[in-house]
C-alpha atoms as a PDB file:
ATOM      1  CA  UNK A   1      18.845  -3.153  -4.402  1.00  0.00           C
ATOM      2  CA  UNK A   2      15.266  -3.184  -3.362  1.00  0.00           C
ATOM      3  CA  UNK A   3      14.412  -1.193  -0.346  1.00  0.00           C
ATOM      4  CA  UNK A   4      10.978  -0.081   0.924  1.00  0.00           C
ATOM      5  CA  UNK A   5       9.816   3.824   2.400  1.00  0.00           C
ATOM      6  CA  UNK A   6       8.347   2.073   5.439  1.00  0.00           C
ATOM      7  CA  UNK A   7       6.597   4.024   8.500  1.00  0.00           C
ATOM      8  CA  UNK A   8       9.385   6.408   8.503  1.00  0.00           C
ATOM      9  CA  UNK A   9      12.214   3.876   7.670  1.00  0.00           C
ATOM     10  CA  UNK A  10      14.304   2.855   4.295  1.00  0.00           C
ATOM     11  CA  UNK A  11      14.027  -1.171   4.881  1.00  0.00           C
ATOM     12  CA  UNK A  12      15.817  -3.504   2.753  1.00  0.00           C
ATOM     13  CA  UNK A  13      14.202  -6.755   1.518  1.00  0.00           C
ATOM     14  CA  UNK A  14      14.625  -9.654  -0.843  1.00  0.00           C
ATOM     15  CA  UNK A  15      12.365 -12.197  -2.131  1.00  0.00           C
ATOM     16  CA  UNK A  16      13.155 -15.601  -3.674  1.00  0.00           C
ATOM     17  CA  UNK A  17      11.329 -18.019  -4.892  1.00  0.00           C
ATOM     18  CA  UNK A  18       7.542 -18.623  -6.028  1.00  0.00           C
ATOM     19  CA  UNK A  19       4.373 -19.671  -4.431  1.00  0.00           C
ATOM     20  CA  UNK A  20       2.726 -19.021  -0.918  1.00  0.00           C
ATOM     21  CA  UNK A  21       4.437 -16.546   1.167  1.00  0.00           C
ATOM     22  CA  UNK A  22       7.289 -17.369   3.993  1.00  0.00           C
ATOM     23  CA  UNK A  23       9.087 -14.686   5.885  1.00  0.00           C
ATOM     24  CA  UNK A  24      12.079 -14.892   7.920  1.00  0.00           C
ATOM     25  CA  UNK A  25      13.019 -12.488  10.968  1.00  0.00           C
ATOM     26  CA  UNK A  26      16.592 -12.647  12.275  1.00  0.00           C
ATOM     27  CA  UNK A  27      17.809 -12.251  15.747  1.00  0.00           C
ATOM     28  CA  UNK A  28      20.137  -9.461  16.993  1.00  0.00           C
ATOM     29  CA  UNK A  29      22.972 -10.640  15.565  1.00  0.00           C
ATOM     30  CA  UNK A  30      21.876 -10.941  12.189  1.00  0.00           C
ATOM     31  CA  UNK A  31      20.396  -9.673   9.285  1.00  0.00           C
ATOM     32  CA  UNK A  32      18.471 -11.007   5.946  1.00  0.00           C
ATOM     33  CA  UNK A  33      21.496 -13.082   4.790  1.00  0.00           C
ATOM     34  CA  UNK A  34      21.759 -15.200   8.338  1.00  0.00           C
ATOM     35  CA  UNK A  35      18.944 -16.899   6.383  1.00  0.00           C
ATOM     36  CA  UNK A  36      20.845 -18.348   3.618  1.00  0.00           C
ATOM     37  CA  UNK A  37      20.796 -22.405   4.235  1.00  0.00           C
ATOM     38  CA  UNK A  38      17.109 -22.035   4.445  1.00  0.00           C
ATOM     39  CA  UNK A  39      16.342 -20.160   1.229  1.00  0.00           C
ATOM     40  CA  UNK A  40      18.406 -22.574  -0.609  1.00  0.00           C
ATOM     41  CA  UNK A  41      15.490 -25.074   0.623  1.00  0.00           C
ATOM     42  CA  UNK A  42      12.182 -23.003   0.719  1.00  0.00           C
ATOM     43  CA  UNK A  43      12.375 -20.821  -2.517  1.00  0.00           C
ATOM     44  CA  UNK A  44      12.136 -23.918  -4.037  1.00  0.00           C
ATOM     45  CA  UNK A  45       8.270 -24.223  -2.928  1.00  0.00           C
ATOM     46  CA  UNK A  46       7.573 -20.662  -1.347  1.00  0.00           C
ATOM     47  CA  UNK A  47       7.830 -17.181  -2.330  1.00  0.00           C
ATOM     48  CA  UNK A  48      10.686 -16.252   0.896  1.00  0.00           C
ATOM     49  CA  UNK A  49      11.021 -13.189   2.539  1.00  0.00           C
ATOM     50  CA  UNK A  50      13.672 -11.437   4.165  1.00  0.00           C
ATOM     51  CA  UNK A  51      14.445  -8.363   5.371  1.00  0.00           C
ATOM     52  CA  UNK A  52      16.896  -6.465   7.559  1.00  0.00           C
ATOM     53  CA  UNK A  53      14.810  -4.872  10.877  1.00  0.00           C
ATOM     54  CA  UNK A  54      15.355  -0.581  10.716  1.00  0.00           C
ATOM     55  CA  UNK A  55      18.695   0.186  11.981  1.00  0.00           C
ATOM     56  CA  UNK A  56      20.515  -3.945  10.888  1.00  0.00           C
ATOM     57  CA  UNK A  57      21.789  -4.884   7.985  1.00  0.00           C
ATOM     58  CA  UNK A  58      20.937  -2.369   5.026  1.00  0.00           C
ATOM     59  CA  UNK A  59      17.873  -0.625   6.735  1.00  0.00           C
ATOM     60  CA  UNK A  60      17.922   2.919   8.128  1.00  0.00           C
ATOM     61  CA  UNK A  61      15.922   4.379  10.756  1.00  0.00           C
ATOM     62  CA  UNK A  62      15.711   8.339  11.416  1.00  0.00           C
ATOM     63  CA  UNK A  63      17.228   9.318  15.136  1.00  0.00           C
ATOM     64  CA  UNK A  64      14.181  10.060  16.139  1.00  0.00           C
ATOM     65  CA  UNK A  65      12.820   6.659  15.675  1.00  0.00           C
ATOM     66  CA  UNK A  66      10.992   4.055  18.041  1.00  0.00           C
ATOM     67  CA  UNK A  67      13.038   1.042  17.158  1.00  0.00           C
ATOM     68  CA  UNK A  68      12.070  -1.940  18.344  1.00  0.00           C
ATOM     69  CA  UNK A  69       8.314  -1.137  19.026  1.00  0.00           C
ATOM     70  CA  UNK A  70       8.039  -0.071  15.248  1.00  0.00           C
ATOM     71  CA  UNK A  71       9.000  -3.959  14.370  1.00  0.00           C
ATOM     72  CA  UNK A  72       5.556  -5.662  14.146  1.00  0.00           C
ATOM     73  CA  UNK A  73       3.881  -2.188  12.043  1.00  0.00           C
ATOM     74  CA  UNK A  74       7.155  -2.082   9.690  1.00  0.00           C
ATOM     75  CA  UNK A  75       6.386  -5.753   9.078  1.00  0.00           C
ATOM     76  CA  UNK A  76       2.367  -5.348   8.322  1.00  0.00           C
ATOM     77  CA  UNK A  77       3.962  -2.385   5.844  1.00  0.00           C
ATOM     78  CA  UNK A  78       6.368  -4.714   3.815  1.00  0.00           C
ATOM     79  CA  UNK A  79       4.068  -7.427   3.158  1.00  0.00           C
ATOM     80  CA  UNK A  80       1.370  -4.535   1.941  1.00  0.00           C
ATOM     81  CA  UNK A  81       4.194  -3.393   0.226  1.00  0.00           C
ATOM     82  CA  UNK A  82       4.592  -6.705  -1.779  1.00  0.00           C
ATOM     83  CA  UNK A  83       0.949  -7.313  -2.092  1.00  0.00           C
ATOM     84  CA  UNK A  84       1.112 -10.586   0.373  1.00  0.00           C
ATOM     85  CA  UNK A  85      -2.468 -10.835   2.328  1.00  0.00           C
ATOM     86  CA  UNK A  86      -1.115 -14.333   4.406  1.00  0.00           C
ATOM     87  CA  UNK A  87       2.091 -15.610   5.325  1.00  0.00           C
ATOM     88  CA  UNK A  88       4.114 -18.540   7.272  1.00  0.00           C
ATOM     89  CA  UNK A  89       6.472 -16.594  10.012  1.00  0.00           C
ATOM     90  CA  UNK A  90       9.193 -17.625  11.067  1.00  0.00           C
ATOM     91  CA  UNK A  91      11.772 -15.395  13.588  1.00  0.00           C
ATOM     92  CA  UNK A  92      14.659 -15.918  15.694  1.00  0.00           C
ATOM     93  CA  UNK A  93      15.655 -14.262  19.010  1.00  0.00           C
ATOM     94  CA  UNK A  94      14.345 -10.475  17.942  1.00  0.00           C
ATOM     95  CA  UNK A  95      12.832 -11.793  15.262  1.00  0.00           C
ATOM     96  CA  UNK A  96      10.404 -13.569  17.205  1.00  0.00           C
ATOM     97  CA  UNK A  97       9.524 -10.081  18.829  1.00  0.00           C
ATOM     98  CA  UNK A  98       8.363  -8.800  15.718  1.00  0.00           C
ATOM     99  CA  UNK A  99       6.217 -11.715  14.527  1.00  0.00           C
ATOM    100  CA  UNK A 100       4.070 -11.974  17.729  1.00  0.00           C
ATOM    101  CA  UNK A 101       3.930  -8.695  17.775  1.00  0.00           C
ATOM    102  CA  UNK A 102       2.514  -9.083  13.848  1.00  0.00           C
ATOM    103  CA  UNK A 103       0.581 -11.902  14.993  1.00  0.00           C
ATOM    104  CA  UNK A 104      -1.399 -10.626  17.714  1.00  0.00           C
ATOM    105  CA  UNK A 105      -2.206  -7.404  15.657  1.00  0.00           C
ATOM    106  CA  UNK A 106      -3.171  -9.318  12.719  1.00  0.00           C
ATOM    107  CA  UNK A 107      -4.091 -12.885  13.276  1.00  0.00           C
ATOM    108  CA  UNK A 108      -6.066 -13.193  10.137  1.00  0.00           C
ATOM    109  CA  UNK A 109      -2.990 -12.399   8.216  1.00  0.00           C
ATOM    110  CA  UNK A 110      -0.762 -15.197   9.937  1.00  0.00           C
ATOM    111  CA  UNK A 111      -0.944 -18.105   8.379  1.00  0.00           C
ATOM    112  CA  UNK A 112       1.517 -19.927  10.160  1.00  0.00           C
ATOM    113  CA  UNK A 113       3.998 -18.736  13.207  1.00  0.00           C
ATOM    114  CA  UNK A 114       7.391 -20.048  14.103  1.00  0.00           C
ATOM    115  CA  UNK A 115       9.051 -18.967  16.773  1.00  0.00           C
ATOM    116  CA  UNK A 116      12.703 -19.841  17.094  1.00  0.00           C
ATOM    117  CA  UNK A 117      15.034 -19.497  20.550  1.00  0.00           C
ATOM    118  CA  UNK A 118      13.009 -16.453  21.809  1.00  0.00           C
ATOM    119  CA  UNK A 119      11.028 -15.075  24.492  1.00  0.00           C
ATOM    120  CA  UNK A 120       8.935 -13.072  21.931  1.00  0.00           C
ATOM    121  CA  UNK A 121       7.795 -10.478  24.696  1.00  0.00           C
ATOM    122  CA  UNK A 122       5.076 -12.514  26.003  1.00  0.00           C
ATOM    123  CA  UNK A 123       2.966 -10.019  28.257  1.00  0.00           C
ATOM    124  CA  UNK A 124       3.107 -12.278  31.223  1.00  0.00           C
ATOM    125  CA  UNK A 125       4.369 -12.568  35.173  1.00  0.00           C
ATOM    126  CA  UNK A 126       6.098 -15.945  34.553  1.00  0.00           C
ATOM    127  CA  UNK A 127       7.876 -14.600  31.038  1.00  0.00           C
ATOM    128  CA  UNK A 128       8.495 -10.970  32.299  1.00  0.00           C
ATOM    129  CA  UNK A 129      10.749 -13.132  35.659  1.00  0.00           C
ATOM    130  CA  UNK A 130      12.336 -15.517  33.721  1.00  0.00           C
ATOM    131  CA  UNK A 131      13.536 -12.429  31.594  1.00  0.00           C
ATOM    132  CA  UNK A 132      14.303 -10.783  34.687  1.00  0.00           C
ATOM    133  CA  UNK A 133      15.909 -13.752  35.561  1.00  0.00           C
ATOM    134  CA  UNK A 134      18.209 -14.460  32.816  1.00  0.00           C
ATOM    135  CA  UNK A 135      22.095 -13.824  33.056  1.00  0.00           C
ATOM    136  CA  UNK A 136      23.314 -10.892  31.177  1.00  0.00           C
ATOM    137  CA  UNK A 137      26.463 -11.276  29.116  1.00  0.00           C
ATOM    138  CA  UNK A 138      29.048  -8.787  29.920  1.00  0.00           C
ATOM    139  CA  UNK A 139      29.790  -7.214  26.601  1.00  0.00           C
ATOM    140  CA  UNK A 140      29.213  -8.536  22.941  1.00  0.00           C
ATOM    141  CA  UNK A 141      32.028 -10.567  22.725  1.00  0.00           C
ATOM    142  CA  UNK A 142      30.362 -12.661  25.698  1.00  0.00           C
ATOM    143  CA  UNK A 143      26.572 -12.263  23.984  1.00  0.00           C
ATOM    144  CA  UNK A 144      28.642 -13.489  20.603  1.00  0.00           C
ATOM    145  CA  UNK A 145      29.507 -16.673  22.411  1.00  0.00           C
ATOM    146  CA  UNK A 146      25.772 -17.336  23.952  1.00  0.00           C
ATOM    147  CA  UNK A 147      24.658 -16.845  20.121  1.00  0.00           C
ATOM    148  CA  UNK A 148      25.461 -20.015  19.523  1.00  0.00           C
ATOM    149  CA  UNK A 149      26.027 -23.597  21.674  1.00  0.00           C
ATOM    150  CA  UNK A 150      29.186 -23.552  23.648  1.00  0.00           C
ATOM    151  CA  UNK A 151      32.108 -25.236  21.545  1.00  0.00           C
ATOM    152  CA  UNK A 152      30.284 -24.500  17.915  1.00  0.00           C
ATOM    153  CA  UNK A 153      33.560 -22.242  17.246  1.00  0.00           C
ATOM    154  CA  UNK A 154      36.173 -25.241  17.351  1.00  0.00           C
ATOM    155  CA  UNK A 155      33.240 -27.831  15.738  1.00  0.00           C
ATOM    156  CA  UNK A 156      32.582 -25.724  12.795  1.00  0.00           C
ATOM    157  CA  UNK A 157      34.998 -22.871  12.890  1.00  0.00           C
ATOM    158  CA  UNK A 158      34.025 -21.291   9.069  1.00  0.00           C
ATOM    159  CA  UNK A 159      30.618 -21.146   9.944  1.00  0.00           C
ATOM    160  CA  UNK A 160      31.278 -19.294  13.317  1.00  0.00           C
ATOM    161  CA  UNK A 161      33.333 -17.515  11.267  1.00  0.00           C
ATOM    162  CA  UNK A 162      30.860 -16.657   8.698  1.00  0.00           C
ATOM    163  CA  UNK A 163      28.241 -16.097  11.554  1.00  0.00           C
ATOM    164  CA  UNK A 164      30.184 -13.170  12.774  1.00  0.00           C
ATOM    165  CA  UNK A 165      30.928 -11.315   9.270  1.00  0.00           C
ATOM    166  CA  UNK A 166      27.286 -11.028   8.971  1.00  0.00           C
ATOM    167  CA  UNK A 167      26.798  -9.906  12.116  1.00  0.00           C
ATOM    168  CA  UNK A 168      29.415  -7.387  11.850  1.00  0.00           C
ATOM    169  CA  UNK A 169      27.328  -5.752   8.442  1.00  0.00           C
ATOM    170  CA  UNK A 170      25.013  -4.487  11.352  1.00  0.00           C
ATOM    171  CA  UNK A 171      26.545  -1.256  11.126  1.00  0.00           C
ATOM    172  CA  UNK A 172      23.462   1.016  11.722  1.00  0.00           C
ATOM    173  CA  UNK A 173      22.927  -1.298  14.885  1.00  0.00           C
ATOM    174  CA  UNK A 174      21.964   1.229  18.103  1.00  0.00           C
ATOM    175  CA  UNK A 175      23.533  -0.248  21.261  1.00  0.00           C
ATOM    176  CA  UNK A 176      20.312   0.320  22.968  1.00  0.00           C
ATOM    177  CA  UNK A 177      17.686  -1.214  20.301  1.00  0.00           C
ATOM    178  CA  UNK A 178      17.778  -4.555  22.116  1.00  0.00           C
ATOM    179  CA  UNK A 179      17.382  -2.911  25.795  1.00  0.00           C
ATOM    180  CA  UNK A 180      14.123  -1.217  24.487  1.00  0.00           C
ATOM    181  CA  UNK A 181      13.106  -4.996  22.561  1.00  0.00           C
ATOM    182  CA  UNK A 182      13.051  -6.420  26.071  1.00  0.00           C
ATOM    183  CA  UNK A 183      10.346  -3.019  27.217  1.00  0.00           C
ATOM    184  CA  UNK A 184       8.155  -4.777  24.443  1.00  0.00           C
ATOM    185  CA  UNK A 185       5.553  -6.636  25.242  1.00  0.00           C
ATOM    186  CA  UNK A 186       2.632  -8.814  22.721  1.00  0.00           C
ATOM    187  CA  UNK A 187      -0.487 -10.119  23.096  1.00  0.00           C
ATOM    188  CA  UNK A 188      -0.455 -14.557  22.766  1.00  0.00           C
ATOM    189  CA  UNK A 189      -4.235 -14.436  22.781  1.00  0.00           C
ATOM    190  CA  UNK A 190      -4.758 -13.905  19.790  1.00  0.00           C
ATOM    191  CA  UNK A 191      -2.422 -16.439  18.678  1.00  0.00           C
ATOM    192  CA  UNK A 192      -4.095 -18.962  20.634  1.00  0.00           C
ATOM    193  CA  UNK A 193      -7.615 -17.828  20.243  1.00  0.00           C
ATOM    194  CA  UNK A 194      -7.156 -18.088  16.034  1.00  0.00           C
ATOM    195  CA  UNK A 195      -5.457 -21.534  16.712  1.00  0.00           C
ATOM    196  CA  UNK A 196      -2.678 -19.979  14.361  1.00  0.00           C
ATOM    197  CA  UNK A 197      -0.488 -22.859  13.803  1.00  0.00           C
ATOM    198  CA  UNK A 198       2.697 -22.826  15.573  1.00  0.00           C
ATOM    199  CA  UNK A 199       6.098 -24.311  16.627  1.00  0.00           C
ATOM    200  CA  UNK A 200       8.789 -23.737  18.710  1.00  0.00           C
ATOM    201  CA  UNK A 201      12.209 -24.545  18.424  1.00  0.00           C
ATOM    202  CA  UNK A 202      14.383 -24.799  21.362  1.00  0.00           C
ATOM    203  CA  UNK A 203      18.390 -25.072  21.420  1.00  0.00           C
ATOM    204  CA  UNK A 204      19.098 -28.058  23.816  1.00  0.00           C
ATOM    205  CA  UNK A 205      22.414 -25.732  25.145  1.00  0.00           C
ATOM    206  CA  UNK A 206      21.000 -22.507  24.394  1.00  0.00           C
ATOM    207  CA  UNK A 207      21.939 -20.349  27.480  1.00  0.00           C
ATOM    208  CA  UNK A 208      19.991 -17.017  26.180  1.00  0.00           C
ATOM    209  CA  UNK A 209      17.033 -19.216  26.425  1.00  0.00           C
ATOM    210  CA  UNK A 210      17.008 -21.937  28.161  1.00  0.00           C
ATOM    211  CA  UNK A 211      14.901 -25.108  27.242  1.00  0.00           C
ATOM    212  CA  UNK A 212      12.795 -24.276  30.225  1.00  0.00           C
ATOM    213  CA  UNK A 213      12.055 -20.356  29.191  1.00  0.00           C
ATOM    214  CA  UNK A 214      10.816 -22.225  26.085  1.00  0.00           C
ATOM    215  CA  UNK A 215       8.805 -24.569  27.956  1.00  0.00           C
ATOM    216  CA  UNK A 216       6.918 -21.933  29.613  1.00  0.00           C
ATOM    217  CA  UNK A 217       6.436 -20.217  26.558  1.00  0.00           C
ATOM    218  CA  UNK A 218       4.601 -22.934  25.051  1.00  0.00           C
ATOM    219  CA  UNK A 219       2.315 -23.155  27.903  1.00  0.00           C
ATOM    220  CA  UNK A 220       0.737 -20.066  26.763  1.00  0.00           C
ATOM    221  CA  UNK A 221       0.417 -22.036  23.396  1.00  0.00           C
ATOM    222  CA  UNK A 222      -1.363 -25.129  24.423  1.00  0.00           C
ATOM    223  CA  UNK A 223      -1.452 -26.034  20.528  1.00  0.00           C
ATOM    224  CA  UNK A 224       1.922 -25.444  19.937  1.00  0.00           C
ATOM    225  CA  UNK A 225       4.499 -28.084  19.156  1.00  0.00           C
ATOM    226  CA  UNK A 226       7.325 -27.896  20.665  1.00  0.00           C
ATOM    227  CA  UNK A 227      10.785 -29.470  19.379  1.00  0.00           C
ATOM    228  CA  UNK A 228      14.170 -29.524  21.358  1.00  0.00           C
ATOM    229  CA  UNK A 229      17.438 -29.695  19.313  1.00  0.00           C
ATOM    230  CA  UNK A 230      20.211 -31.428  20.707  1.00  0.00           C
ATOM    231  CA  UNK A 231      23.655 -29.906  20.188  1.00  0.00           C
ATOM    232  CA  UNK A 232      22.803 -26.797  19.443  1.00  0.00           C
ATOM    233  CA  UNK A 233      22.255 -23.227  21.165  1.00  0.00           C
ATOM    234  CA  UNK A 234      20.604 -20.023  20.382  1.00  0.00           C
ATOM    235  CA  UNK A 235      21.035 -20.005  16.858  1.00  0.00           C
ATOM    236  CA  UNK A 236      19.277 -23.379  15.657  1.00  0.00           C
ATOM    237  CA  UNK A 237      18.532 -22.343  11.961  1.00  0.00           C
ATOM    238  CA  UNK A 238      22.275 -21.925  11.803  1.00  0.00           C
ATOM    239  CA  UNK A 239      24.002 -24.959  14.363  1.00  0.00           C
ATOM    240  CA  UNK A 240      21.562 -27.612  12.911  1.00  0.00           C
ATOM    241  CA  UNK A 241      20.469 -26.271   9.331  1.00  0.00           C
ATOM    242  CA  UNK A 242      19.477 -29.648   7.624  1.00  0.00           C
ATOM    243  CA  UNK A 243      17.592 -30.762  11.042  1.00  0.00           C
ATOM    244  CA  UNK A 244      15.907 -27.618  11.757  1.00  0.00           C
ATOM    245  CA  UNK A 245      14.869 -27.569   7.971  1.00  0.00           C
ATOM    246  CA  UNK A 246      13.207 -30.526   7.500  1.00  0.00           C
ATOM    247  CA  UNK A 247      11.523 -30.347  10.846  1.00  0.00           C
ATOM    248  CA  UNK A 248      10.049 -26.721   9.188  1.00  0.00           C
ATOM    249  CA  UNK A 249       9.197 -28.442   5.925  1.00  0.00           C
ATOM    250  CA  UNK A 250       7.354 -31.102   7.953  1.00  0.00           C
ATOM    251  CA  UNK A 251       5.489 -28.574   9.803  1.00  0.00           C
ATOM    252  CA  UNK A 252       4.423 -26.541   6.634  1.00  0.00           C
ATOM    253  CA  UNK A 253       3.554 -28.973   4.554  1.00  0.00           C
ATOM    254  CA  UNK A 254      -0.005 -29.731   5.871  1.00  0.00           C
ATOM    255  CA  UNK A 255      -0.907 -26.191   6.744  1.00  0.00           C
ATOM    256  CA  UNK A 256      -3.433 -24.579   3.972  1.00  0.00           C
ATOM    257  CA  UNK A 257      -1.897 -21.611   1.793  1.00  0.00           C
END
């Protein structure tokens, strides 16, 4: 099993596939296999990426550690790690966290960013109240049924099913790792000042966030495209695999390696 002494941590990571580099970061409630309709797709044309954040999935973090705030420097480590220079990003929920955090530090190094049902810590009045602003689910068993669009259980119960048993390997998970994600805050300058390309999905019923929190965050990405899925909620890559993949393969495809 291939794991990685990174800035204190013991991350796990898998790669699949051949050619230019494309990571995936999951959400909160996942882990590096919550990416497995889309590597069936992409390693096919791009060396993927996946990893579990310190303290999900396989990873361990020391007590002592920073969590979330380590996410973006753990990141820069892996892909020195496997010798990767550039990469496409794409992260959901927490994942998106890390890669703005990445890309902000390291624009040069981004070659694409996709940022999927997330507020990615954008260091902003509007973003910081609409955060403020958001309902809080009271316990996990109501933020386990805002993870996805409301009635996804009865329309596909084996992949609900399935969406929880991975979720559920997050046995390292600290209860307060996604209170300190929300202290985070990144930098979109550089983002937008690099014209790094970039889309954002939204989930047309996503009630973690909202169309509209992704509408503002695409304000502070005038270049960004932004694409609405109908049907689904917080989880897009998962609810709407074979619609949120070829919308990704027809936003790669023109951007240089």
């Amino acid at each position: 099993m291939p794991f990685a002494q990174i800035n204190g941590a013991e991350l796990y990571y898998e790669t699949h596939g051949e050619g230019a580099a494309l990571v995936f970061a999951h959400g909160g409630f996942g882990n590096h296999l919550s990416w497995w309709q889309q590597l069936a797709e992409f390693s096919r044309a791009f060396r993927c990426v996946t990893f579990d954040h310190r303290g999900f999935g396989w990873s361990r973090e020391p007590a002592d550690s920073p969590g979330p705030a380590a996410f973006p420097e753990d990141l820069r480590a892996l892909l020195d790690h496997l010798g990767i220079q550039r990469a496409a990003l794409v992260g959901q929920s927490m994942g998106g966290w890390t890669l703005l955090g990445f890309a902000g530090a390291h624009p040069e190094r981004t070659r694409a960013l996709v940022l999927c049902d997330t507020m990615a810590g954008v260091d902003a009045p509007d973003m910081r109240l609409l955060a403020a602003s958001r309902p809080r689910p009271a316990g996990t068993g109501a933020a386990f049924k805002q993870a996805v669009a409301a009635g996804f259980s009865e329309r596909a119960p084996a992949m609900d099913f399935l969406y929880r048993q991975i979720a559920a390997m997050n046995v390292n998970f600290a209860p307060g790792s996604l209170r300190k994600l929300l202290r985070v805050r990144n930098r979109v300058e550089p983002v937008v000042e690099n014209r790094i390309p970039t889309l954002i999905f939204a989930g047309e019923m996503d009630e973690m966030t909202p169309p509209h929190i992704m509408e503002a965050l695409a304000r502070h990405i005038p270049h960004a495209g932004l694409v609405k899925v109908a049907g689904a909620g917080h989880s897009v890559y998962w609810e709407k695999p074979a619609q949120f993949n070829a919308l990704l393969k027809e936003f790669l495809d023109p951007v240089p390696a």
